[in-house]
Protein backbone atom coordinates (compact mmCIF):
# COMPACT_ATOMS: atom_id res chain seq x y z
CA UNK A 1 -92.89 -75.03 -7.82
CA UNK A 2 -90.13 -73.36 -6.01
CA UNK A 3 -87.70 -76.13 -7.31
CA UNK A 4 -89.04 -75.22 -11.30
CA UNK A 5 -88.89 -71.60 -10.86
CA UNK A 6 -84.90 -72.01 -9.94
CA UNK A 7 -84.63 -73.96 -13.44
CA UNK A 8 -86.14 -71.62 -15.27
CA UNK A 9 -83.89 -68.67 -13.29
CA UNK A 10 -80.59 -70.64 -13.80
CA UNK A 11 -81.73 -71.23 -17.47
CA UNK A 12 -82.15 -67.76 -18.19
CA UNK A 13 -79.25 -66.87 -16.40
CA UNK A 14 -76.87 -69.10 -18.55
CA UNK A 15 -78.78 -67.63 -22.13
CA UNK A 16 -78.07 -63.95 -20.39
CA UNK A 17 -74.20 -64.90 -19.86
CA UNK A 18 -73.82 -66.60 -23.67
CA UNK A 19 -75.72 -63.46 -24.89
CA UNK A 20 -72.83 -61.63 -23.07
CA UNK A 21 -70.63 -63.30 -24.52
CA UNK A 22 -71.24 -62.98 -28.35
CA UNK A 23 -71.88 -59.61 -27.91
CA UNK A 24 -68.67 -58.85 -26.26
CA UNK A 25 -66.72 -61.65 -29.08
CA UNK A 26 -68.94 -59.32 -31.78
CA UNK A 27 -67.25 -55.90 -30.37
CA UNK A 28 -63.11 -58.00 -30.73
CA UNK A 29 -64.28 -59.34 -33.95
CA UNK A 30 -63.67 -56.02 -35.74
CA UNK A 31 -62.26 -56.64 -39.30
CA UNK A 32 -58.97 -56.33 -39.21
CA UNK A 33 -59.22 -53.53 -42.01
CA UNK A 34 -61.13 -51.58 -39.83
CA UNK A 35 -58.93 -51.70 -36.58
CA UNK A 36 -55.60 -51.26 -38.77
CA UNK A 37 -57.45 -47.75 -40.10
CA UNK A 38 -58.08 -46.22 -36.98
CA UNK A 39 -54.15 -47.06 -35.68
CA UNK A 40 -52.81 -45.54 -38.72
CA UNK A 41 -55.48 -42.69 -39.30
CA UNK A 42 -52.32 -39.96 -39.30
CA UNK A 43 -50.91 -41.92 -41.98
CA UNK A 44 -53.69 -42.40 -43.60
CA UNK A 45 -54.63 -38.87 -43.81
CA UNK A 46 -51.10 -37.54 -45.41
CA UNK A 47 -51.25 -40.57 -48.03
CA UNK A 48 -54.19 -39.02 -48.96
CA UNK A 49 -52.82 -35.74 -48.94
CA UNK A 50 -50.33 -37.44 -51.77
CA UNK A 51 -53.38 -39.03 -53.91
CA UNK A 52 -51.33 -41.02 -55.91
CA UNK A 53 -48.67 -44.14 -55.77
CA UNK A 54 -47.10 -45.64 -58.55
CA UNK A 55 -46.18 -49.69 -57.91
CA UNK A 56 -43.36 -51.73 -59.41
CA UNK A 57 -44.59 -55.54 -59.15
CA UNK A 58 -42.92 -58.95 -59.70
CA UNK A 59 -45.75 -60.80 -59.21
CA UNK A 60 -48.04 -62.21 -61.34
CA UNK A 61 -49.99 -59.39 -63.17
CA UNK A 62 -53.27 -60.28 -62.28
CA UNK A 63 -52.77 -60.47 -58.37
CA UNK A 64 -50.85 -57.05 -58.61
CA UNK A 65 -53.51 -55.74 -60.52
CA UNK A 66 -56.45 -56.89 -58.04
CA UNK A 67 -54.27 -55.65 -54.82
CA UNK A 68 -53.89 -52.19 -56.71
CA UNK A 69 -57.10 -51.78 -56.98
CA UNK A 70 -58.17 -52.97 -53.44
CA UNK A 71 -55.99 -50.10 -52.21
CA UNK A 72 -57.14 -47.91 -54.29
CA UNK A 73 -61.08 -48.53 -53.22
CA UNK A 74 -59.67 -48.72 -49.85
CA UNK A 75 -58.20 -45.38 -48.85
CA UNK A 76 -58.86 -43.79 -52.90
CA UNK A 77 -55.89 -42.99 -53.44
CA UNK A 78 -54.65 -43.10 -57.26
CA UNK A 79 -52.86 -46.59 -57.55
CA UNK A 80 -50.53 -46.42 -60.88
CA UNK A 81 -48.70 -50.33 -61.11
CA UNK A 82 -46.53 -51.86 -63.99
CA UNK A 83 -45.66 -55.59 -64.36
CA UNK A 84 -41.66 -55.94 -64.50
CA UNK A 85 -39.10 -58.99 -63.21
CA UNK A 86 -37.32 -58.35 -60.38
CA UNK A 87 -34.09 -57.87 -62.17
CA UNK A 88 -35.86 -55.75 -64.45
CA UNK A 89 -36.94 -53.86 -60.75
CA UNK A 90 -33.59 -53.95 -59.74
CA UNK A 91 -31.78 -52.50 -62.12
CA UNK A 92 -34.43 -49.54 -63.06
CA UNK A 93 -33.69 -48.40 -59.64
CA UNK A 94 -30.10 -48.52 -59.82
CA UNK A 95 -29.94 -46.42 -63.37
CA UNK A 96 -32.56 -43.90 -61.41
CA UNK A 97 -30.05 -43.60 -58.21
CA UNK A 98 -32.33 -42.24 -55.68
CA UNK A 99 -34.80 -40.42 -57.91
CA UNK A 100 -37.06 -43.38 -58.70
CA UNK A 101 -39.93 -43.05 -60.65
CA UNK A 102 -41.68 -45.95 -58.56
CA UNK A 103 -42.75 -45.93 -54.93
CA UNK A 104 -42.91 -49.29 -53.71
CA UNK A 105 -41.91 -52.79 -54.84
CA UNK A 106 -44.07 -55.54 -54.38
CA UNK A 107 -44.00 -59.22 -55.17
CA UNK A 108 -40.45 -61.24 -56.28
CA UNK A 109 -37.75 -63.13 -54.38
CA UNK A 110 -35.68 -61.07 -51.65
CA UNK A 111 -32.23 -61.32 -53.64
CA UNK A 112 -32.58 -58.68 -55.79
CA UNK A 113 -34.52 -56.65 -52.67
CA UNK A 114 -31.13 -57.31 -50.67
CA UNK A 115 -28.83 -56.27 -53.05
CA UNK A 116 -31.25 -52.85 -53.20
CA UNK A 117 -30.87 -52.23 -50.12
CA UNK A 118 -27.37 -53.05 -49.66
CA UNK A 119 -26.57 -50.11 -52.30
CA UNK A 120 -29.27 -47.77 -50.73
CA UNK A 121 -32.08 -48.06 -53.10
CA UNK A 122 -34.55 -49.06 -50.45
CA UNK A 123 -36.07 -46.62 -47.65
CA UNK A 124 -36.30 -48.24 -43.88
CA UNK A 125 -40.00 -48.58 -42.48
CA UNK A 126 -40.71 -50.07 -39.05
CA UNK A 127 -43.97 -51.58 -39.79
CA UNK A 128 -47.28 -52.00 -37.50
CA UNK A 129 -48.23 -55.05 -39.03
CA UNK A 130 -44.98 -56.73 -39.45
CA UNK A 131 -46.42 -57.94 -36.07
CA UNK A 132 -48.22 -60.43 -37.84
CA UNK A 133 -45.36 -61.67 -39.77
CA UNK A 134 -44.64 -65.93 -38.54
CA UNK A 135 -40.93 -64.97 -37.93
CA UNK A 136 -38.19 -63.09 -38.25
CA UNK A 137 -36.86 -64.57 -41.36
CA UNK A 138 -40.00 -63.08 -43.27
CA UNK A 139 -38.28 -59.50 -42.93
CA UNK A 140 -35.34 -57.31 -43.37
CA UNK A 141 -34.14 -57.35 -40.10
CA UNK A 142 -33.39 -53.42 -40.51
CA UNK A 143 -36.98 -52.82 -42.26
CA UNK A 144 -35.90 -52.36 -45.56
CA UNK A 145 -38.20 -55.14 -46.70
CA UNK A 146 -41.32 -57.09 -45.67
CA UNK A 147 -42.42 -60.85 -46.88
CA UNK A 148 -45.68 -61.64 -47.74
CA UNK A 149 -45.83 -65.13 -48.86
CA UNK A 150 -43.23 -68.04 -49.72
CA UNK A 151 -42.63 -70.18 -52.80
CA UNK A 152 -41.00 -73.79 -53.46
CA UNK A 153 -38.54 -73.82 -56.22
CA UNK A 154 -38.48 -76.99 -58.21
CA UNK A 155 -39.54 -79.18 -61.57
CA UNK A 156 -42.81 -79.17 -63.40
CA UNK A 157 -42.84 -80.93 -65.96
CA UNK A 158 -45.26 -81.88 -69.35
CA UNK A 159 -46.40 -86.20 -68.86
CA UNK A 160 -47.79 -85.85 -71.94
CA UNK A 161 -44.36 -85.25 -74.06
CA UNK A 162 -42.59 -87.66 -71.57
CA UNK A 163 -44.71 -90.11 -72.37
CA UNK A 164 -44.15 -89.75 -75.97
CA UNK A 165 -40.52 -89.24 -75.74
CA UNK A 166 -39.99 -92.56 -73.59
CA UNK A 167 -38.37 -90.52 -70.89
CA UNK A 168 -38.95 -90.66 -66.86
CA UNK A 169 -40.00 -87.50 -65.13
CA UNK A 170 -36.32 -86.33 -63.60
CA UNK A 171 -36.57 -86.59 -59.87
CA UNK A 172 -33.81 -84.64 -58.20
CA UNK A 173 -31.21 -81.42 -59.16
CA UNK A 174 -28.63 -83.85 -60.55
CA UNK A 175 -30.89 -85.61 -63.05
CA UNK A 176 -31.74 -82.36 -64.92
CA UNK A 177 -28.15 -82.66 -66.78
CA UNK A 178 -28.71 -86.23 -68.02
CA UNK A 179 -28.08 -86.66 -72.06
CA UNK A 180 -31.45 -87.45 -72.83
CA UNK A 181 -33.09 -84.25 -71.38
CA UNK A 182 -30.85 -81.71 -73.92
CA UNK A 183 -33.29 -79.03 -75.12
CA UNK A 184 -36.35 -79.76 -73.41
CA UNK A 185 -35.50 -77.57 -70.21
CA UNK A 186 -36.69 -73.93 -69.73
CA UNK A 187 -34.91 -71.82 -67.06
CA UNK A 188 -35.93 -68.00 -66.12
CA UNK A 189 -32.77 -65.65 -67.27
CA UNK A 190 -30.11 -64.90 -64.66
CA UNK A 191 -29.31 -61.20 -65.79
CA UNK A 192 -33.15 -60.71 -64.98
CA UNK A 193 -35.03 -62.59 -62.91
CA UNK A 194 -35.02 -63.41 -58.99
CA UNK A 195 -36.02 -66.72 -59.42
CA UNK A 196 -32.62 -67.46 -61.59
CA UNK A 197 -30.96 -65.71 -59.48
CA UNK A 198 -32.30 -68.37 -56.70
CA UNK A 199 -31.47 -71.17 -58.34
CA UNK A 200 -27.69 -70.06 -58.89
CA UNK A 201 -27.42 -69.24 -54.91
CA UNK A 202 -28.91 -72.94 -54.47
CA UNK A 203 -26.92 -74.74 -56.50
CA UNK A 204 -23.72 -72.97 -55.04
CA UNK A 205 -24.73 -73.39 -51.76
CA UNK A 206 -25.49 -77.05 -52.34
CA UNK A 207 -22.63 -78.22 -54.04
CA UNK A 208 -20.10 -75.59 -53.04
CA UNK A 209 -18.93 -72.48 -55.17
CA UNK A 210 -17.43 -74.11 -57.81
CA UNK A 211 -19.23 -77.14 -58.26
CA UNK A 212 -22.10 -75.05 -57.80
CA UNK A 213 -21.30 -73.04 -60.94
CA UNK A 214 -20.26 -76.11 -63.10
CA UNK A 215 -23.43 -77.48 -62.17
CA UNK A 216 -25.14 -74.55 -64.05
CA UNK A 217 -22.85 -75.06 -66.79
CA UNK A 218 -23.43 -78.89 -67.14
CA UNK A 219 -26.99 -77.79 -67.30
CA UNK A 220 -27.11 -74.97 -69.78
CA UNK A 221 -26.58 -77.64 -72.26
CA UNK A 222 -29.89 -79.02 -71.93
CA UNK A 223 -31.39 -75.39 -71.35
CA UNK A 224 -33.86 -74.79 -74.72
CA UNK A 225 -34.65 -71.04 -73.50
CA UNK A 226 -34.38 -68.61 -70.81
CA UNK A 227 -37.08 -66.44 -70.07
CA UNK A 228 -37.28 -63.16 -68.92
CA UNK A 229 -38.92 -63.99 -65.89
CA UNK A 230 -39.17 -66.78 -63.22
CA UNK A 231 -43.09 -67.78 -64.01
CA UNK A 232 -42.28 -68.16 -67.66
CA UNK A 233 -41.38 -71.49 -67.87
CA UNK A 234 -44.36 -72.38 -65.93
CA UNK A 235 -46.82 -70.86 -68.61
CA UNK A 236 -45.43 -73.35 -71.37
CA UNK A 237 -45.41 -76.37 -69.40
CA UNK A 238 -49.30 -77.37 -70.26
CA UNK A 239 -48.77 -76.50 -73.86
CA UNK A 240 -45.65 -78.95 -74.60
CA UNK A 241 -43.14 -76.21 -75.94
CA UNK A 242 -42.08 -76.28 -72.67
CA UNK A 243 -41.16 -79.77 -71.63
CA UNK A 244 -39.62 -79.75 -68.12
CA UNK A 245 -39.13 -76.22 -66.42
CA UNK A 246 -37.54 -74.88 -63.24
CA UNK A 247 -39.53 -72.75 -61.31
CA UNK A 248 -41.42 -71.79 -58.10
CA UNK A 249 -44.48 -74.80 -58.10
CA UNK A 250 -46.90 -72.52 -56.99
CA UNK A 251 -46.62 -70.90 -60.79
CA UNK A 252 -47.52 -74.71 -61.82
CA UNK A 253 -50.40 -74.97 -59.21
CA UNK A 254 -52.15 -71.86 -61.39
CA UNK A 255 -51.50 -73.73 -64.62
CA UNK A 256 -53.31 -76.78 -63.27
CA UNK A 257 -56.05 -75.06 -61.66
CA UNK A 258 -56.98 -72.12 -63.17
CA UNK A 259 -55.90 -72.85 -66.62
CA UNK A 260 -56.69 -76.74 -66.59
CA UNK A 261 -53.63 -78.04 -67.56
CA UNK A 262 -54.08 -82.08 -65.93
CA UNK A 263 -50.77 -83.05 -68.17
CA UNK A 264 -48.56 -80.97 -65.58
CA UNK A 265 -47.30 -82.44 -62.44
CA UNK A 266 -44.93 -80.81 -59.95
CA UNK A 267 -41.79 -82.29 -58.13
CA UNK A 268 -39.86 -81.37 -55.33
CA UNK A 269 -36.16 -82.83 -55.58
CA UNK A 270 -35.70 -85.41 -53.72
CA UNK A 271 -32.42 -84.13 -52.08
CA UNK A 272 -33.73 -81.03 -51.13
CA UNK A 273 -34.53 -77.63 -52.36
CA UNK A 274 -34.37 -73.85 -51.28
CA UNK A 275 -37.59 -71.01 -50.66
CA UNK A 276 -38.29 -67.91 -52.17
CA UNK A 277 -39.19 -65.11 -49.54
CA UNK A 278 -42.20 -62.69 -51.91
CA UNK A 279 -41.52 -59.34 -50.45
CA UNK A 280 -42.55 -56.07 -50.80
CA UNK A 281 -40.42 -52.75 -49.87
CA UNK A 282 -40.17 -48.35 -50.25
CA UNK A 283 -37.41 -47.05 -52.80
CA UNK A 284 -35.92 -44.35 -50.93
CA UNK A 285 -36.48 -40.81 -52.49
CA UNK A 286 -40.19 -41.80 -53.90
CA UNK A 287 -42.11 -39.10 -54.17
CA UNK A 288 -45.15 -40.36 -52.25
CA UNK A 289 -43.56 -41.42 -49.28
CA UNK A 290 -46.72 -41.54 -46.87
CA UNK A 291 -48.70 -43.71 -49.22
CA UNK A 292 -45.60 -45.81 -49.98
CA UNK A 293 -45.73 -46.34 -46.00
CA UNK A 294 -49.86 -47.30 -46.17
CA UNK A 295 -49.13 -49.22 -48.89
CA UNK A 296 -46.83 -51.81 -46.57
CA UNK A 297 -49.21 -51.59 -43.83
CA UNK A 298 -51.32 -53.02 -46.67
CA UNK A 299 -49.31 -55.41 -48.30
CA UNK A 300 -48.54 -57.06 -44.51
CA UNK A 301 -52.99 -57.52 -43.86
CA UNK A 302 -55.54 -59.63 -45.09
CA UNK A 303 -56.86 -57.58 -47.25
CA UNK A 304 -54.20 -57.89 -49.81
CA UNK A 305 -52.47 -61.19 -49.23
CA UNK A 306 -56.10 -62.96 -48.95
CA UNK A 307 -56.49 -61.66 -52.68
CA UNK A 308 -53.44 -63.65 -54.14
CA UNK A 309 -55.46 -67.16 -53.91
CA UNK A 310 -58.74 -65.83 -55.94
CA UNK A 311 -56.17 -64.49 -58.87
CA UNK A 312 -54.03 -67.16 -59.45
CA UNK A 313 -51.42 -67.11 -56.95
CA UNK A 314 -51.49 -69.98 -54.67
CA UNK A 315 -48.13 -69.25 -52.30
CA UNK A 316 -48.02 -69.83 -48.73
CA UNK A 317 -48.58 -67.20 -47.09
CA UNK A 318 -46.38 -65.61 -44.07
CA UNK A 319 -48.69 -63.87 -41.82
CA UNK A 320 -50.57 -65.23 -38.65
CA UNK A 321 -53.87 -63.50 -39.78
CA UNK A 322 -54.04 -64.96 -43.31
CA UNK A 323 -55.64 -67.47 -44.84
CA UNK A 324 -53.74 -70.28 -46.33
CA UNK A 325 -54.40 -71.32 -50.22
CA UNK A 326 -55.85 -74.78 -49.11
CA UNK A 327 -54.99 -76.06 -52.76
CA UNK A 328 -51.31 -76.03 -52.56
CA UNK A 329 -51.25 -78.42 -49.51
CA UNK A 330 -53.58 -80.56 -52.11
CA UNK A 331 -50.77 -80.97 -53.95
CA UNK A 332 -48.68 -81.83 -51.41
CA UNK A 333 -46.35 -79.29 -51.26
CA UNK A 334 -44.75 -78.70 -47.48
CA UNK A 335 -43.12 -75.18 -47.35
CA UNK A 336 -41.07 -76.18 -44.36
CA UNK A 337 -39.29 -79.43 -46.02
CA UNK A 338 -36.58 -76.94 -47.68
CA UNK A 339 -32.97 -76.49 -47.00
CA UNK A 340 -31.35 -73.84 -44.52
CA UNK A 341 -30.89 -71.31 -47.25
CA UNK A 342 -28.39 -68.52 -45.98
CA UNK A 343 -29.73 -65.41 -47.46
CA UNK A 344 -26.98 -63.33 -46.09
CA UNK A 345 -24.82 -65.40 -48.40
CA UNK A 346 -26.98 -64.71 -50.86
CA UNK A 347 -27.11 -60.35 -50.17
CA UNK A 348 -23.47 -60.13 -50.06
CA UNK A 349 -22.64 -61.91 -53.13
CA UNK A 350 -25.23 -62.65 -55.42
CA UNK A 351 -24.13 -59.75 -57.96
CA UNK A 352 -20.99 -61.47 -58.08
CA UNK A 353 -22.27 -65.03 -58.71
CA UNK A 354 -24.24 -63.55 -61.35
CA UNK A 355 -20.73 -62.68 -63.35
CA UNK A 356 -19.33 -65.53 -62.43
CA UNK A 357 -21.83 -67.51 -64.05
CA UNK A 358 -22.26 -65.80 -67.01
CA UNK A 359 -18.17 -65.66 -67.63
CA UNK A 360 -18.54 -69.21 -66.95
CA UNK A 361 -21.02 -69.58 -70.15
CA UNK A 362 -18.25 -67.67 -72.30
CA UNK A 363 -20.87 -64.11 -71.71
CA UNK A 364 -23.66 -66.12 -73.02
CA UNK A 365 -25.59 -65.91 -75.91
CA UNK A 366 -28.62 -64.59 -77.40
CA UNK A 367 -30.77 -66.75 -75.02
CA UNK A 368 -29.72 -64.58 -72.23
CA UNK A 369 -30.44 -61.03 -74.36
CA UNK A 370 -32.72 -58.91 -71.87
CA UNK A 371 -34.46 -56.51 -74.82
């Protein structure tokens, strides 16, 4: 009897311990939402004081618009947002010179970011989240900007029209200036988006400077249209009018699944390709500056970046607390097979590639107007 009753003691004892333990796992399990609130309550409360913040996003529309108006039932503050490239971004702020009529900047490649902050457009922010970043690459090293996800650049292309033209799906950087591709290639617009402006800093720091540039030239001949910004090629690959187009492949991987385009399919080049870093940043003088500050605590926690996979964004995302779109490793994309792209390369000097290229292309031509 003696030897049951110990069983049933050392039994109970064990259920007592494992009920110990989920409550105390129950108590650390705290949403992340609700632990980040009580560390920033001060800031909290002045954003408030504020009510409003107006947001500049390169994104795509329908992920800005959901993360505006998760902030907004968040902390109920008035959430203002309008859809522009980030060249369009860039150079609103620089006509505005320090009196922007923005707060924050969220979504788009860092280059145009960098060269904001190089001329002082950007205000400084250390952060409480940026904890939660995967590295230091994912941020201005000086806080002028923060990275929430990361995109491939490369080729997505319409099997359909391939098919019908008799022509092989082009597999690396080189093959996109072949004869037989001339005016089937769309390319976003260097003068305004971030995503051109990628692809020139790739190409020159793949081939050199000037090869780099007469690469771009070589190719404009086989350039049909440039569009105002980086996703737009993407959204007329399904359709046929677009035939092959550059682009980050996560803007294919929301033609194909959300828009049920099967006739797309997306290649990395098979000699390598460069990253986007999605950021999101403060334009100095805004005139909300405490919500402009929630706002990047925001931007940098689940409960935006989690949002970008149930509205058609499908980027990997750079933050240890996230959860990763499982669809874009379906497709096979790896965001860590890319080249060592120097973005300080690309900070100092991208303003000047920019002229370069276009003097290159004799100033261009109405494919390149921005109105």
């Amino acid at each position: 009897m003696k030897k049951y009753l110990a069983i049933i003691l050392s039994i109970l004892m064990v259920l007592g311990l494992l009920a110990g333990c989920g409550s105390s796992e129950k108590k650390t399990d705290e949403p992340a939402s609700a632990a980040q609130d009580g560390e920033l309550s001060e800031l909290i409360a002045a954003a408030k004081a504020e009510g409003k913040l107006v947001v500049y996003g390169s994104c795509e529309e329908e992920y800005l618009a959901a993360a505006c108006e998760k902030f907004q039932e968040l902390y109920g503050i008035e959430t203002q947002y309008q859809r522009l490239s980030t060249g369009e971004v860039q150079s609103k702020v620089e006509e505005e010179k320090g009196t922007p009529s923005g707060d924050v900047w969220f979504g788009g490649t860092t280059d145009p970011y960098n060269v904001c902050a190089a001329e002082g457009l950007l205000e400084a922010y250390e952060a409480k989240n940026a904890s939660h970043l995967l590295g230091s690459a994912y941020r201005d090293p000086d806080g002028y900007w923060y990275g929430i996800y990361k995109g491939i650049l490369g080729f997505m292309v319409n099997k359909d029209e391939l098919a019908r033209l008799n022509l092989e799906a082009p597999k690396d950087w080189a093959d996109l200036t072949k004869p037989e591709y001339e005016g089937l290639i769309w390319l976003s617009n260097y003068n305004t988006a971030g995503t051109a402006k990628l692809v020139i800093n790739t190409m020159i720091q793949k081939y050199g400077h000037d090869e780099g540039i007469q690469y771009l030239v070589d190719l404009d001949k086989n350039v049909q249209v440039y569009t105002k910004s980086g996703s737009g090629p993407s959204k007329n690959v399904g359709t046929g009018e677009c035939v092959i187009g550059i682009g980050f492949l996560h803007d294919g991987i929301t033609q194909i699944v959300d828009n049920g385009y099967g006739n797309i399919e997306l290649i990395i080049p098979s000699s390598g390709t460069s990253f986007e870093i999605g950021a999101t940043a403060i334009f100095k003088g805004c005139q909300h500056p405490n919500a402009a500050k929630l706002w990047i605590e925001f931007a940098l926690s689940p409960d935006c970046v989690n949002l970008a996979k149930d509205n058609g964004s499908y980027q990997f995302l750079v933050l240890d607390n996230a959860e990763q779109p499982a669809v874009a490793a379906e497709f096979g994309l790896d965001p860590e097979n890319v080249m060592d792209y120097d973005f300080e390369d690309a900070k100092q000097n991208i303003k000047t590639y920019v002229e370069e290229v276009m003097n290159a292309l004799g100033g261009g031509d109405d494919r390149f107007k921005t109105e």
